[in-house]
C-alpha atoms as a PDB file:
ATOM      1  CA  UNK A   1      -9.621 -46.448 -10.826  1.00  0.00           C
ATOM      2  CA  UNK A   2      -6.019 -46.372 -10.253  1.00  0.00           C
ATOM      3  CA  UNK A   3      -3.792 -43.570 -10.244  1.00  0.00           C
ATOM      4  CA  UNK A   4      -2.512 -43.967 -13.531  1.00  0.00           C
ATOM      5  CA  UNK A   5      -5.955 -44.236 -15.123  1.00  0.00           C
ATOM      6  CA  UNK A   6      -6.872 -41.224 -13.306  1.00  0.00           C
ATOM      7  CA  UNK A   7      -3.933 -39.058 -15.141  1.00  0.00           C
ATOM      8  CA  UNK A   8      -4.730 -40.455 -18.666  1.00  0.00           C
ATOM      9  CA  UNK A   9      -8.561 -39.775 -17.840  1.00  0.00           C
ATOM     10  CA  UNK A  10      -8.014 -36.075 -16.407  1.00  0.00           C
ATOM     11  CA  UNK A  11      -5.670 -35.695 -19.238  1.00  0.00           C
ATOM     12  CA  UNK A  12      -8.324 -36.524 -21.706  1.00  0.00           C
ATOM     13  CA  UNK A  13     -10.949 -34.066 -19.892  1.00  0.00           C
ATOM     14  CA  UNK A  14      -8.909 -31.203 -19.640  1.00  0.00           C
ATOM     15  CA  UNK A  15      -6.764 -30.871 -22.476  1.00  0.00           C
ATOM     16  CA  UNK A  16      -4.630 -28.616 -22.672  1.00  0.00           C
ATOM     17  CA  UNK A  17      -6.655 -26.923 -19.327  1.00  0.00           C
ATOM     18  CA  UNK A  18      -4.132 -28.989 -17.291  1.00  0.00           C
ATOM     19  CA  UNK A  19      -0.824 -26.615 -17.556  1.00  0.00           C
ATOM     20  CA  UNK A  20       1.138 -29.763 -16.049  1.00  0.00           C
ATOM     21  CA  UNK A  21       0.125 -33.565 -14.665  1.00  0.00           C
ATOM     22  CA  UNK A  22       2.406 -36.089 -12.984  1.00  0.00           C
ATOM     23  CA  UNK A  23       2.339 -38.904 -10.985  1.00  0.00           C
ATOM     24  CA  UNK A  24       5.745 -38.431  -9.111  1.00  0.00           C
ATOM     25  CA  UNK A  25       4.753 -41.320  -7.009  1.00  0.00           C
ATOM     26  CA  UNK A  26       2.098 -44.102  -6.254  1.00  0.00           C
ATOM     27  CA  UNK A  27      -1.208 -42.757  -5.338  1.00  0.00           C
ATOM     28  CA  UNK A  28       0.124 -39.668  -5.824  1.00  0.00           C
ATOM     29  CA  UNK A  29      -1.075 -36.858  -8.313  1.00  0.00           C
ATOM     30  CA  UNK A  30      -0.386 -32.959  -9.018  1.00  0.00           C
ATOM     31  CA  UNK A  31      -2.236 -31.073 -11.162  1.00  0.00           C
ATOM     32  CA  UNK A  32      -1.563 -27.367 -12.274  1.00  0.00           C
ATOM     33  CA  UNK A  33      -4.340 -24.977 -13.584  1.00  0.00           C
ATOM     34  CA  UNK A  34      -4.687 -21.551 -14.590  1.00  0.00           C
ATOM     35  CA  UNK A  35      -6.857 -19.522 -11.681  1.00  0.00           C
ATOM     36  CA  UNK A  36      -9.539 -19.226 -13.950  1.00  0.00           C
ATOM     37  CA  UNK A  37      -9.959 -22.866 -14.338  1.00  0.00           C
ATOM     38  CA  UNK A  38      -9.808 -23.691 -10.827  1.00  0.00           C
ATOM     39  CA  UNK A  39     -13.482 -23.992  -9.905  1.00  0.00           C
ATOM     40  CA  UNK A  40     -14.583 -25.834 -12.968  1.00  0.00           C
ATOM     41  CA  UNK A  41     -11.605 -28.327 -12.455  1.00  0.00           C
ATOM     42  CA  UNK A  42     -12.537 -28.600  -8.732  1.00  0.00           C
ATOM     43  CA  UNK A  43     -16.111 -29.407  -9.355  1.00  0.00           C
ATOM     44  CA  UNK A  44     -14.941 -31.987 -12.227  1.00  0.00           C
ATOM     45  CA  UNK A  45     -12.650 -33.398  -9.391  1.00  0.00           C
ATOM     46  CA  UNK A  46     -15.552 -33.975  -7.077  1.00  0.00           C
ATOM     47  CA  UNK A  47     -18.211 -35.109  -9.243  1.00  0.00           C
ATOM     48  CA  UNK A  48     -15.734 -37.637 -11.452  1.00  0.00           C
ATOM     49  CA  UNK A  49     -12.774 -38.624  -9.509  1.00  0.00           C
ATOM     50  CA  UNK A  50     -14.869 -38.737  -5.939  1.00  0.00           C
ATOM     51  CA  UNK A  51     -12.446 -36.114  -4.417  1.00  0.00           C
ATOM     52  CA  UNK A  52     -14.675 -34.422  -2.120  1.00  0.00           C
ATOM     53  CA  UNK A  53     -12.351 -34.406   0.948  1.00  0.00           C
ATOM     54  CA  UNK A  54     -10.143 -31.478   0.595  1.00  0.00           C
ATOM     55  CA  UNK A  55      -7.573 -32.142   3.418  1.00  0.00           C
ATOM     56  CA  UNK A  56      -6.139 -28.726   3.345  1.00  0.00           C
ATOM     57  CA  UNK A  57      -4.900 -25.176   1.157  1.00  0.00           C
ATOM     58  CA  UNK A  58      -1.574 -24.029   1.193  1.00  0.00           C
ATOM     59  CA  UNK A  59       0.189 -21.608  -0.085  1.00  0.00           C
ATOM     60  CA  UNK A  60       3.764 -20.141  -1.023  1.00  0.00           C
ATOM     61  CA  UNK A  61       5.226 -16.528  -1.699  1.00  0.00           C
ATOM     62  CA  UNK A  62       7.200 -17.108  -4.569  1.00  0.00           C
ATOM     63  CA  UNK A  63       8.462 -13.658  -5.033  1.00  0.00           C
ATOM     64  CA  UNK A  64       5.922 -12.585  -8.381  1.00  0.00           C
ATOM     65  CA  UNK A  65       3.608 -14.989  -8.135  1.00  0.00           C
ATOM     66  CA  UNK A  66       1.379 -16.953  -5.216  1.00  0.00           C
ATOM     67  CA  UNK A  67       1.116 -20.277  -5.623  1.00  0.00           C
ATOM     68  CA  UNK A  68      -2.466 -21.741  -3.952  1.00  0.00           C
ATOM     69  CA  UNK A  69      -2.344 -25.613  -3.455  1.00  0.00           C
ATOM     70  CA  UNK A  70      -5.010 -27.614  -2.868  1.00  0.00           C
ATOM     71  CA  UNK A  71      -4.846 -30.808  -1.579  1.00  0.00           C
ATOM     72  CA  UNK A  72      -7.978 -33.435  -2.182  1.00  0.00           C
ATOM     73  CA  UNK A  73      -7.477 -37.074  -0.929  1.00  0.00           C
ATOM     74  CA  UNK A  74     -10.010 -39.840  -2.794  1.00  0.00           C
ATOM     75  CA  UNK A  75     -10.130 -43.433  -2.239  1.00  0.00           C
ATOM     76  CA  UNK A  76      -7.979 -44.033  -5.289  1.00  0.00           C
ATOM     77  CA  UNK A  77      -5.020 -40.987  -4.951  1.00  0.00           C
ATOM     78  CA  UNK A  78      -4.309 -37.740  -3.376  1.00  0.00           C
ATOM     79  CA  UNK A  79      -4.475 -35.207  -5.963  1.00  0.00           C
ATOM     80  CA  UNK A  80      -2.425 -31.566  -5.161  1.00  0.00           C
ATOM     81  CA  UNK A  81      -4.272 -28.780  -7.594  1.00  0.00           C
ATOM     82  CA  UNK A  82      -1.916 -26.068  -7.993  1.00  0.00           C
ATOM     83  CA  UNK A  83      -2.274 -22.446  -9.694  1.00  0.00           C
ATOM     84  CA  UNK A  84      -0.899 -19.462  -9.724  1.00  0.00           C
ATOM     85  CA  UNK A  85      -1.884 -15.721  -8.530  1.00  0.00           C
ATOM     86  CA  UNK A  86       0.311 -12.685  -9.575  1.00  0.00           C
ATOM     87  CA  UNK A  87       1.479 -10.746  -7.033  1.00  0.00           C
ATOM     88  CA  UNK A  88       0.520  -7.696  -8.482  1.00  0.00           C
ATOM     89  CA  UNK A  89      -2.993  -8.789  -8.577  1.00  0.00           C
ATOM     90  CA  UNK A  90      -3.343 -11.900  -5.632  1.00  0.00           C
ATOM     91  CA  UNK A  91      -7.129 -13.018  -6.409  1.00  0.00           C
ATOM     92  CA  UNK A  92      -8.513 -16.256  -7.167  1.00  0.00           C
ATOM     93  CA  UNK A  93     -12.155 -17.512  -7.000  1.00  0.00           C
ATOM     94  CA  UNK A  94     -13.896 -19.097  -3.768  1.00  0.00           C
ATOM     95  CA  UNK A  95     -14.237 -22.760  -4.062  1.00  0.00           C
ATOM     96  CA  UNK A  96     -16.391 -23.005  -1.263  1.00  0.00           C
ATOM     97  CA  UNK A  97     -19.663 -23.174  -3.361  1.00  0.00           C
ATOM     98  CA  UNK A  98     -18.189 -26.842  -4.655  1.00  0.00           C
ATOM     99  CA  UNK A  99     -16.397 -27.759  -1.616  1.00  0.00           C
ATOM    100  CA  UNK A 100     -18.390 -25.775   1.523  1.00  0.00           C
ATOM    101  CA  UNK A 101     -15.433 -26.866   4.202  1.00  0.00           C
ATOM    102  CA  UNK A 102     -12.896 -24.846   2.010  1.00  0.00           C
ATOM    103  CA  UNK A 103     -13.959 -21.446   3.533  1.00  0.00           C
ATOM    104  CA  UNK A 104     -11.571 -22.049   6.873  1.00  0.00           C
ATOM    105  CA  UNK A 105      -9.007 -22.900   4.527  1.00  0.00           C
ATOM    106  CA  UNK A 106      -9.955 -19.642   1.935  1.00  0.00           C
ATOM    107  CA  UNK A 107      -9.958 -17.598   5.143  1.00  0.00           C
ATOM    108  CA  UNK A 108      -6.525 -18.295   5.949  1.00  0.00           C
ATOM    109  CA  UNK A 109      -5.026 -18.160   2.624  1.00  0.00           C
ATOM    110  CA  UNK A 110      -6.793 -14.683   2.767  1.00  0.00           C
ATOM    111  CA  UNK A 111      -5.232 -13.039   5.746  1.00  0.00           C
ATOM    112  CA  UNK A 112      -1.637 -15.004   6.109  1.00  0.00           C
ATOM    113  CA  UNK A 113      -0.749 -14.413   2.306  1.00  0.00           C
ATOM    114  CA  UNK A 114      -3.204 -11.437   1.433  1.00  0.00           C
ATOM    115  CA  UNK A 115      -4.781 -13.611  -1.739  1.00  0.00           C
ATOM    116  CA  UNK A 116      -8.353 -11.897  -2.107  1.00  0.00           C
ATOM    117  CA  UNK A 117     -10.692 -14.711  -2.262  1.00  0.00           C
ATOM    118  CA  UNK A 118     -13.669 -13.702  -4.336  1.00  0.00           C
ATOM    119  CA  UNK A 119     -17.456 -15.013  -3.375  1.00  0.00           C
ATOM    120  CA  UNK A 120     -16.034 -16.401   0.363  1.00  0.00           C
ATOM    121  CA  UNK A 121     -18.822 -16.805   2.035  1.00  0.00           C
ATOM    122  CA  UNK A 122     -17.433 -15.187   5.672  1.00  0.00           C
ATOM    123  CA  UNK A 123     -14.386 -13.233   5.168  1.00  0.00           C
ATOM    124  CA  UNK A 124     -13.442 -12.545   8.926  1.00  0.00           C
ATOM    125  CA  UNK A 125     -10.308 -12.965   9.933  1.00  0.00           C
ATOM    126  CA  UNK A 126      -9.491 -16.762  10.941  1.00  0.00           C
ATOM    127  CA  UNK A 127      -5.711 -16.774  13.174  1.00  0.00           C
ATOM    128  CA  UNK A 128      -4.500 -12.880  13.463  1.00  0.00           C
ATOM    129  CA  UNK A 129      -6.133 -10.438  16.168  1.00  0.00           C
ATOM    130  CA  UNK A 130      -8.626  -8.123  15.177  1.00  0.00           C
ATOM    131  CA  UNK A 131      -6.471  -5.395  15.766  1.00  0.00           C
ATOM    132  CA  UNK A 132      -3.924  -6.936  13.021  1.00  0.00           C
ATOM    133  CA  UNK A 133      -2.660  -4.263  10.957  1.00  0.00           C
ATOM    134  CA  UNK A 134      -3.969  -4.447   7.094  1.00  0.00           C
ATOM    135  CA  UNK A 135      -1.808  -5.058   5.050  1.00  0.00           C
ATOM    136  CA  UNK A 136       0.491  -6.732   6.794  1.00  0.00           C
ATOM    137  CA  UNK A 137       0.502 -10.648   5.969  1.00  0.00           C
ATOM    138  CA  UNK A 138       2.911 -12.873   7.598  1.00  0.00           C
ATOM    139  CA  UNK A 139       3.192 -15.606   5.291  1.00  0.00           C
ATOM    140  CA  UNK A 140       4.332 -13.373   2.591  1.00  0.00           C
ATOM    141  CA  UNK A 141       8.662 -13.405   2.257  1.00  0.00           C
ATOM    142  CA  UNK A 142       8.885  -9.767   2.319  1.00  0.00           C
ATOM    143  CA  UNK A 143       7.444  -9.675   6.035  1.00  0.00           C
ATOM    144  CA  UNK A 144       9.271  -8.381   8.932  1.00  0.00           C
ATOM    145  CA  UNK A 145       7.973  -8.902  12.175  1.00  0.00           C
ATOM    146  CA  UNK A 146       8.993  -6.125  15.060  1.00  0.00           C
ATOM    147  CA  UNK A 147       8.187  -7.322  17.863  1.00  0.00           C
ATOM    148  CA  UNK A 148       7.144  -5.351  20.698  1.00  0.00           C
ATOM    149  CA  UNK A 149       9.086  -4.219  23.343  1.00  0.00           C
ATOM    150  CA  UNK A 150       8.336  -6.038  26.861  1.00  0.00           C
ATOM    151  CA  UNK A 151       6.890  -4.804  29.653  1.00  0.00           C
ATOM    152  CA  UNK A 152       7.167  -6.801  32.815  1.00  0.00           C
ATOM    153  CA  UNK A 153       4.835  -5.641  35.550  1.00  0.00           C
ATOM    154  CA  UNK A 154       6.496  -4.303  38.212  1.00  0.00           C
ATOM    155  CA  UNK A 155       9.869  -4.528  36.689  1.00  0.00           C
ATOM    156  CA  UNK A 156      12.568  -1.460  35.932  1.00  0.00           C
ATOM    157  CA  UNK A 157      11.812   0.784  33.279  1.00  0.00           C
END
């Protein structure tokens, strides 16, 4: 199936589910969903369109909102699914019961942007220390980082 077919077949089984499809380039797809259609969409995604390799999730402060990207790569196209979390309210659903390599990637979303996953599997912290303050997130814009002062050993105080 090529890329093209792909769009006009997604386009025909999600309707008006998919907020926005295009094909900016060859082999290339993006696909925005509401949150609560993620899961469904993702499972549709593996089953149909043989995207079970989910190279990575990003994500990106965008001052009200959280935008979560997931990026699948198939045989025929790598296909970005975006959505959107409010700020307000950062949750989205765990994907991790249709794609089981997602929870590093959940993990991380989790503690860099503070975007409660709901149903991860192992929410432990993935990258920051244990004794990371919470709360604080460093992917988020409105993050300051203070760092601390240096002590040399021996050195003058």
């Amino acid at each position: 199936m090529s890329d093209i077919e792909i769009v006009e077949s997604l386009k025909r089984d999600l309707g008006a589910k998919a907020l926005e499809l295009t094909n900016p380039d060859r082999r290339r797809i993006f696909l925005k969903v509401a949150a609560p259609e993620l899961v469904p969409t993702v499972t549709l995604l593996r089953d149909k369109y043989d995207c079970a390799y989910l190279a990575t999730i990003s994500g990106v402060d965008k001052s009200e909102m959280f935008e979560v990207l997931y990026h699948f790569a198939s045989p025929a196209a790598s296909i970005t699914v975006r959505t959107e979390v409010p700020r307000s309210e950062p949750r989205i659903a765990s994907i991790s019961a249709v794609i089981p390599g997602a929870v590093f990637y959940e993990r991380e979303i989790q503690e860099m942007f503070g975007v409660a996953v709901e149903g991860i599997p192992d929410g432990r912290r993935l990258n920051l220390p244990d004794d990371w303050p919470d709360g604080q997130y460093p992917l988020r814009k409105d993050w300051k980082h203070v760092r601390p002062e240096e002590v040399i050993p021996g050195g003058k105080s």
